[in-house]
Protein backbone atom coordinates (compact mmCIF):
# COMPACT_ATOMS: atom_id res chain seq x y z
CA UNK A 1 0.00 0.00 0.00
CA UNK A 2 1.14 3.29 -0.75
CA UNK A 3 1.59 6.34 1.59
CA UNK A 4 0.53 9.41 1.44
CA UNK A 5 -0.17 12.47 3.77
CA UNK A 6 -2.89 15.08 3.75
CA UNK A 7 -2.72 18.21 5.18
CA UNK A 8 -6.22 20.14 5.65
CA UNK A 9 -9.63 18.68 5.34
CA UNK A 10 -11.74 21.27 4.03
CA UNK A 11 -14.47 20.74 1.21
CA UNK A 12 -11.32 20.15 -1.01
CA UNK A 13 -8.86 18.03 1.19
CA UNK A 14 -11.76 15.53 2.04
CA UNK A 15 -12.41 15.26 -1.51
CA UNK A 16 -9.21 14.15 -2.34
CA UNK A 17 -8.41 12.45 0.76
CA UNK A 18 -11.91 10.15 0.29
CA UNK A 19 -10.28 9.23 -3.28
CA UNK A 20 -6.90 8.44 -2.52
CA UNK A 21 -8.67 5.78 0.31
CA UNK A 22 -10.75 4.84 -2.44
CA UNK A 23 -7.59 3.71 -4.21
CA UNK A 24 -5.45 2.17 -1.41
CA UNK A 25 -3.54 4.79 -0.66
CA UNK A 26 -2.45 4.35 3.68
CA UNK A 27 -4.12 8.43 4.54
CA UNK A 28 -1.65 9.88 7.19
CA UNK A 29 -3.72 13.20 7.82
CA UNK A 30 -3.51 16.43 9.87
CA UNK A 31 -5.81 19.21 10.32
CA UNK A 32 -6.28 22.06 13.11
CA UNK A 33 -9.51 20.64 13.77
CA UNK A 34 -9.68 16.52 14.21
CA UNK A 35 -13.69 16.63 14.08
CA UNK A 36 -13.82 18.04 10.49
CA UNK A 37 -11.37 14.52 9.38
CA UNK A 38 -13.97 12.18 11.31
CA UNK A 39 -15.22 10.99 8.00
CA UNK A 40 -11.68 10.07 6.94
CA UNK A 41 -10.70 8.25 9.53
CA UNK A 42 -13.90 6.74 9.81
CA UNK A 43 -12.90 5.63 5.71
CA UNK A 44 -9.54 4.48 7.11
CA UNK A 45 -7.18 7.10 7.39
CA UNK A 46 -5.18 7.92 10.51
CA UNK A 47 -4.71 11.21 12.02
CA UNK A 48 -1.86 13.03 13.38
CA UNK A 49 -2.01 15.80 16.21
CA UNK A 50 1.17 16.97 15.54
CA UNK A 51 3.17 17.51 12.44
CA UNK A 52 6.90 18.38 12.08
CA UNK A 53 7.06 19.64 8.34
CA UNK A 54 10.13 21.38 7.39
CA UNK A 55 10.02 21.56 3.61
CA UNK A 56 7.79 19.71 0.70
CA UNK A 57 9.61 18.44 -1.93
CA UNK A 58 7.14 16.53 -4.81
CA UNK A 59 9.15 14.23 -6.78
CA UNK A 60 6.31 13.07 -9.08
CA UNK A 61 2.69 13.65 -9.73
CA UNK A 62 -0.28 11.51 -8.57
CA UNK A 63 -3.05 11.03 -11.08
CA UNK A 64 -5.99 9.19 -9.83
CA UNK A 65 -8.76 7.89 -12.08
């Protein structure tokens, strides 16, 4: 399974976070306010409190179909 993390669950982040479950991906997620990822984890992802991010580097695109 593939990982992948998602920071911020508004109307867009629980759009995409929904679809990456949808297609396997293992949903590390963060968000100021846990309540608004309930339907996430609920799917299968797991939430983080805390999140030490220092830089984002992408290194290659993710289509999903």
């Amino acid at each position: 399974m593939k990982k992948i993390g998602l920071c911020g669950t508004g109307k867009m982040g629980k759009s995409i976070g929904a679809r990456l479950i949808e297609k396997e991906y293992n949903l590390s997620i963060w968000n100021r306010t846990k309540s608004n990822s309930d339907d996430l984890i609920k799917s299968g992802g797991k939430f983080f409190k805390k999140v030490d991010l220092k830089c984002i580097v992408l290194s290659k695109l993710i289509r999903i179909y």
